[in-house]
Protein backbone atom coordinates (compact mmCIF):
# COMPACT_ATOMS: atom_id res chain seq x y z
CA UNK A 1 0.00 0.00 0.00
CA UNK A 2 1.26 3.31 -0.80
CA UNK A 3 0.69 6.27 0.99
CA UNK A 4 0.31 9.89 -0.70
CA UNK A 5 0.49 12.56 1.59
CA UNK A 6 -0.10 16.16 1.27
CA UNK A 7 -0.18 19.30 3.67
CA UNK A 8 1.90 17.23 6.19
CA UNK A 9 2.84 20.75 8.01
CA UNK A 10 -0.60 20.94 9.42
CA UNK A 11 -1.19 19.19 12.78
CA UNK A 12 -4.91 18.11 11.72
CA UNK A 13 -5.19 14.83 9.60
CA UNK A 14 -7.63 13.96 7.11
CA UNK A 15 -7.43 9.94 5.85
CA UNK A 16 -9.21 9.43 2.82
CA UNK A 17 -9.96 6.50 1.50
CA UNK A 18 -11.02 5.55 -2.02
CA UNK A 19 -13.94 2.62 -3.48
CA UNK A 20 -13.64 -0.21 -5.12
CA UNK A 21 -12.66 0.42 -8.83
CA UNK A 22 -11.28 3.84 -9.25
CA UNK A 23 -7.43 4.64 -7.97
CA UNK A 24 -6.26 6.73 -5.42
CA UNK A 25 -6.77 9.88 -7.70
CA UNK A 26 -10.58 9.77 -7.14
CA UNK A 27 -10.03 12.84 -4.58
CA UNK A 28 -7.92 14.58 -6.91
CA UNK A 29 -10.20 17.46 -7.30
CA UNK A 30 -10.88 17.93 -3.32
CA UNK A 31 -7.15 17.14 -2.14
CA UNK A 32 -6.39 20.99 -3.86
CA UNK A 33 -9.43 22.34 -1.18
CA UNK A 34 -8.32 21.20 1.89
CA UNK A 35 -4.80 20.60 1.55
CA UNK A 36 -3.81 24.34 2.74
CA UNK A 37 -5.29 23.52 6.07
CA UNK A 38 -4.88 19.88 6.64
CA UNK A 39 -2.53 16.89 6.53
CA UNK A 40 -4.35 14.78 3.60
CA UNK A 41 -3.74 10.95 4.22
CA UNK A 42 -4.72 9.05 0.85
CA UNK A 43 -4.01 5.32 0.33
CA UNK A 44 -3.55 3.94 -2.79
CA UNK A 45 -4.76 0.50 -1.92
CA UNK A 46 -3.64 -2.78 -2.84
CA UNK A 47 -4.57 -4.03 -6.61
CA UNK A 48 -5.86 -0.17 -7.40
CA UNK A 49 -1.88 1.26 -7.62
CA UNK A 50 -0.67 1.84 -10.72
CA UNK A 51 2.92 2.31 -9.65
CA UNK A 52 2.74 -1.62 -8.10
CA UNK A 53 1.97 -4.33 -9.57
CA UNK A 54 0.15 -6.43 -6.76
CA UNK A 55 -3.32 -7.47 -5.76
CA UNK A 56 -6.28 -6.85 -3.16
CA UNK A 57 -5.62 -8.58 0.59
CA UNK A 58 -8.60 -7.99 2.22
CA UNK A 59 -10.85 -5.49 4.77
CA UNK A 60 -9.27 -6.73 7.70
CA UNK A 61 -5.62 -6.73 6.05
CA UNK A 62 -5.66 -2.94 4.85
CA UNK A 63 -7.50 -1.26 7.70
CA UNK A 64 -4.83 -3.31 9.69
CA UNK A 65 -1.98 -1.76 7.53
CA UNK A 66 -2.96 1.49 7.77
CA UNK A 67 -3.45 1.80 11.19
CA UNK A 68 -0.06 0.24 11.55
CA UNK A 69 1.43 3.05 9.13
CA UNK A 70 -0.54 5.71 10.98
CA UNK A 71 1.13 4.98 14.69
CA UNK A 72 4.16 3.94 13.19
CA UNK A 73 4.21 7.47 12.14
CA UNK A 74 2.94 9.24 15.15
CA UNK A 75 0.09 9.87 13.59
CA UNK A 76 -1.44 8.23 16.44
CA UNK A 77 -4.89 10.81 16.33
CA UNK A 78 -6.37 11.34 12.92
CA UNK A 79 -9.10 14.28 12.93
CA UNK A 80 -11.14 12.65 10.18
CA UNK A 81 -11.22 9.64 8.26
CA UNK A 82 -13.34 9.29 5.11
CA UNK A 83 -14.20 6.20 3.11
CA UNK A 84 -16.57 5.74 0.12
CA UNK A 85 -18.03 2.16 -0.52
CA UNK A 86 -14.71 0.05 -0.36
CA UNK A 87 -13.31 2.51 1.74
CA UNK A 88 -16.08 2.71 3.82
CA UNK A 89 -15.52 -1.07 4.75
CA UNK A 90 -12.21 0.08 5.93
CA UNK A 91 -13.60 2.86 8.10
CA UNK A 92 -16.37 0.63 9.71
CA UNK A 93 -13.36 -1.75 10.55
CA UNK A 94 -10.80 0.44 11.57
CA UNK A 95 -13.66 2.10 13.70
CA UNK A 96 -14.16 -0.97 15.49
CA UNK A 97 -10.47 -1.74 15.94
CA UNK A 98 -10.04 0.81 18.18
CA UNK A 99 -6.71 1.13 17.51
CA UNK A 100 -6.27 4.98 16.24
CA UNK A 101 -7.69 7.66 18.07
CA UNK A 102 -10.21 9.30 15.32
CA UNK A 103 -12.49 12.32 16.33
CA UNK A 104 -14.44 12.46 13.47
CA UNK A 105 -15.52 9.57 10.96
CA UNK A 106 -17.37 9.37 7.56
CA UNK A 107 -18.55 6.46 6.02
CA UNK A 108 -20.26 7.09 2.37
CA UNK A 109 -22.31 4.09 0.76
CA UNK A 110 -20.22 1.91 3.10
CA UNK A 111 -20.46 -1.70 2.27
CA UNK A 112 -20.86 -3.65 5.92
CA UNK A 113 -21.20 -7.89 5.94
CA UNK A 114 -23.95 -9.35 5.13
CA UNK A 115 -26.13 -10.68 8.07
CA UNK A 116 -26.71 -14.14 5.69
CA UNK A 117 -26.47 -17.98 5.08
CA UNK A 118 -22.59 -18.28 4.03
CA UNK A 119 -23.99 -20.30 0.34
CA UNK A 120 -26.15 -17.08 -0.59
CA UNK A 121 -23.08 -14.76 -0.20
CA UNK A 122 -21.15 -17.09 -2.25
CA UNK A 123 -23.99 -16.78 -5.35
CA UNK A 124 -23.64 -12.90 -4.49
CA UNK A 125 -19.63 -12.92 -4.57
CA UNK A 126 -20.03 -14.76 -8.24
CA UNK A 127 -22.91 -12.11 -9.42
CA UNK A 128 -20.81 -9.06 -8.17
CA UNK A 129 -17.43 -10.60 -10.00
CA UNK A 130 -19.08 -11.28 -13.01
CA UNK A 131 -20.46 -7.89 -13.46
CA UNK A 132 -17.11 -6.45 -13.01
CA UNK A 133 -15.18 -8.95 -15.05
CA UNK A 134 -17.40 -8.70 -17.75
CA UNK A 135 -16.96 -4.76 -17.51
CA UNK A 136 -13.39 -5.45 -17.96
CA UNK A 137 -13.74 -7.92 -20.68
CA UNK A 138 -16.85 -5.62 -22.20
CA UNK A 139 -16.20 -2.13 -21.39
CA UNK A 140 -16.66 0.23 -19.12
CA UNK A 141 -20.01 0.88 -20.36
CA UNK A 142 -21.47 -1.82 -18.84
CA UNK A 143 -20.58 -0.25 -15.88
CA UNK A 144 -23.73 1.78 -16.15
CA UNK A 145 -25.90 -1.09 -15.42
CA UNK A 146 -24.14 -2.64 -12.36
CA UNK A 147 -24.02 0.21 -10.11
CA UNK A 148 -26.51 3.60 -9.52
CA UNK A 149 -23.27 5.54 -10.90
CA UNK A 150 -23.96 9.29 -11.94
CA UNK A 151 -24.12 9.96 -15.58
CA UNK A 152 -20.71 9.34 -17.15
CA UNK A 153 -18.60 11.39 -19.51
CA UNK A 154 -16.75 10.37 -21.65
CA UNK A 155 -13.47 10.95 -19.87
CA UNK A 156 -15.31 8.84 -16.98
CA UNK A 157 -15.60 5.67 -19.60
CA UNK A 158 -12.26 6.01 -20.05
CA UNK A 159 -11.30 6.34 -16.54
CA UNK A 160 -13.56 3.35 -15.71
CA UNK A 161 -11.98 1.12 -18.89
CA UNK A 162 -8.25 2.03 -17.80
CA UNK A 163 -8.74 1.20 -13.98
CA UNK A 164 -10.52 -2.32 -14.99
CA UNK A 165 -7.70 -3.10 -18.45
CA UNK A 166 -5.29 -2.32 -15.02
CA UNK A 167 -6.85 -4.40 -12.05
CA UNK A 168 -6.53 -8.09 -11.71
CA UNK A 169 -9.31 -10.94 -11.94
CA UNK A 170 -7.78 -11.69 -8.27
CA UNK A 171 -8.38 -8.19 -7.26
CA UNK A 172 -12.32 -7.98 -8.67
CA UNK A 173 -12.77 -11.96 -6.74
CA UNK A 174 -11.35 -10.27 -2.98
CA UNK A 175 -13.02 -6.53 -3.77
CA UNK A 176 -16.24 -7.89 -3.29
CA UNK A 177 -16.02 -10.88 -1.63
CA UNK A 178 -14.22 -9.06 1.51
CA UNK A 179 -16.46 -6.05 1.22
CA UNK A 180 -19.60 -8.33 1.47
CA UNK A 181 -18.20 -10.75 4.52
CA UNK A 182 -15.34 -9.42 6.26
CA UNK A 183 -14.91 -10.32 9.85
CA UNK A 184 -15.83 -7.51 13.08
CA UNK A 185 -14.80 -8.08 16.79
CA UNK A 186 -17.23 -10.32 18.71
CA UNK A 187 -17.32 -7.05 21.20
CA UNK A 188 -17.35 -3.57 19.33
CA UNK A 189 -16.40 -0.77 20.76
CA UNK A 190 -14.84 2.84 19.46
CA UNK A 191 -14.09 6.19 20.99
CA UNK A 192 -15.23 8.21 17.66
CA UNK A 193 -17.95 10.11 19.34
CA UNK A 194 -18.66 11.59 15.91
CA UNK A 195 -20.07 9.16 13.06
CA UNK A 196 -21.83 10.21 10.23
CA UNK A 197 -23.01 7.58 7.25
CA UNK A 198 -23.88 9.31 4.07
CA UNK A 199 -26.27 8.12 1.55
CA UNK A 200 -26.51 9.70 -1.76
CA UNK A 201 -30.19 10.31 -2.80
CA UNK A 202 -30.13 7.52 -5.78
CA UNK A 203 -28.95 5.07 -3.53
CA UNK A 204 -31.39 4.84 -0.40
CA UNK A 205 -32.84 1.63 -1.12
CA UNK A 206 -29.73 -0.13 -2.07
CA UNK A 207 -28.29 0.80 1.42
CA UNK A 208 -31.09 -0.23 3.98
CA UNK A 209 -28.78 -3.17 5.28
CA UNK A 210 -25.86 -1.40 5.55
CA UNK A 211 -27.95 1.54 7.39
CA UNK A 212 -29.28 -1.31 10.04
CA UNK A 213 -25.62 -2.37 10.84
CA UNK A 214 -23.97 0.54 11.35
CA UNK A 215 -27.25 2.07 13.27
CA UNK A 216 -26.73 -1.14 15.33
CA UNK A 217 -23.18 -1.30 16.05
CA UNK A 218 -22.45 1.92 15.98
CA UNK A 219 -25.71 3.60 17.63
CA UNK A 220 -24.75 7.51 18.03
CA UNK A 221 -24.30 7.48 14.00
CA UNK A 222 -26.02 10.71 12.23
CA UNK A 223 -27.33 9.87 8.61
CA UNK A 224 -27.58 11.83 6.16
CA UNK A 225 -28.83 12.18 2.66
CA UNK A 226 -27.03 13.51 -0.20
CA UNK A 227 -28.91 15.23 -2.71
CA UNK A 228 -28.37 14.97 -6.51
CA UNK A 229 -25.48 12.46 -6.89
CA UNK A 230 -24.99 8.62 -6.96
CA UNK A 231 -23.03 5.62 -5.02
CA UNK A 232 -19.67 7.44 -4.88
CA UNK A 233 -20.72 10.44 -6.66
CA UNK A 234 -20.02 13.15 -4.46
CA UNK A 235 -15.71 13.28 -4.17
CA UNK A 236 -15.75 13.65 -8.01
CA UNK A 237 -18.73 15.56 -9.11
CA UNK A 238 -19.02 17.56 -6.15
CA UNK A 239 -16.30 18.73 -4.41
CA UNK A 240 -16.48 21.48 -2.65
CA UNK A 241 -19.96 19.90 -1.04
CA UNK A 242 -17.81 17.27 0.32
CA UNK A 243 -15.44 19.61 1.56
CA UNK A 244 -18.47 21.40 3.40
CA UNK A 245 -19.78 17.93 4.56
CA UNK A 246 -16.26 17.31 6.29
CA UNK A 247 -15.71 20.55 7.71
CA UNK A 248 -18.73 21.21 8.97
CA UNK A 249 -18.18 17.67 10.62
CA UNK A 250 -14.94 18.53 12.18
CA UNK A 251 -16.32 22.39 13.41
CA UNK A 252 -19.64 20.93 14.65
């Protein structure tokens, strides 16, 4: 995992961490807005990184690397951590570790484990990979009608089709099956006193599970709706409303 840091003069740290299919530069366009003011943590995960050529470990596996990278860093209290989809997997787990002290969290469209019978989430881990895979075989147009994604340019396609020609088979297989069934303590507990989950608008329905979890393990969570964007939709389309969302998190 690679770490890409900007701002690191400020004392306040901002982790950010990416979904499932795009790379690291997914927060390219909000890094610019908040770097002047904060240390901006963003993890180019495993199988997403361009610059190495490896594969995707797991939930459990990153959220333990990072935190591991974070202390070994003295970085030991992180003001904010942020993860979309994916990333909000990671955020849910490293929550529940316990292990960094983080004031403030965010999880968008987080993806928590399914509360099923282990042979129905093996039927869903096959679905989910063959969407993907045959996205990568297909095109990234067929991207369009596996996920509530916001209406794509043409530079998105692109995006999409160079991020999946890039990403292994292996990588697509643990993506989703880790994000659908990764492992939590038996006993949860965090000292985040701040939790917020953030749906976007087109994706209320799709998230009603995920909603119950977190409202369950994490009780003092504050939801919120996101107007006018999709799953993921908000760091790239609208960035200076996600800047908004975080700071007024942080001042609040």
């Amino acid at each position: 995992m690679t770490i890409h840091e900007y701002g690191k003069d400020n004392d306040k740290v901002i982790v950010l961490i990416h979904p499932s299919i795009v790379m690291w530069d997914y927060f390219q366009d909000v890094i610019p807005l908040i770097e002047k003011d904060y240390h901006v943590i963003v993890p180019a995960l495993p199988g997403y990184n361009p610059a190495r050529k490896d594969d995707f470990t797991s939930i459990e596996q990153i959220s333990r690397d990072l935190e591991k990278w974070l202390i070994g860093n003295n970085l030991n209290t992180v003001t904010c951590i942020y993860g979309c989809s994916m990333g909000g997997s990671i955020v849910t787990r490293m929550l529940a570790n316990n292990r960094v002290n983080i004031e403030n969290a965010v999880i968008d469209g987080g993806i928590t484990p399914y509360q099923l019978p282990w042979i129905l989430t093996r039927f869903i881990a096959i679905k989910d990979f063959l969407m993907i895979y045959m996205g990568k075989i297909g095109g990234a147009n067929l991207l369009e009608k596996a996920f509530s994604l916001d209406e794509l340019s043409k530079e998105d396609i692109d995006y999409a089709a160079k991020v999946l020609k890039m990403i292994s088979a292996k990588t697509i297989w643990r993506t989703f099956d880790s994000c659908n069934n990764y492992t939590m303590p038996r006993y949860i507990h965090t000292n985040c006193k701040k939790i917020e989950y953030w749906i976007a608008e087109k994706e209320i329905k799709d998230r009603k599970a995920d909603i119950a979890y977190i409202r369950k393990i994490y009780p003092n969570t504050r939801f919120r709706v996101i107007r006018n964007v999709g799953h993921g939709g908000l760091a790239p389309y609208r960035p200076k409303k996600f800047v908004r969302g975080i700071t007024k998190l942080i001042n609040s």
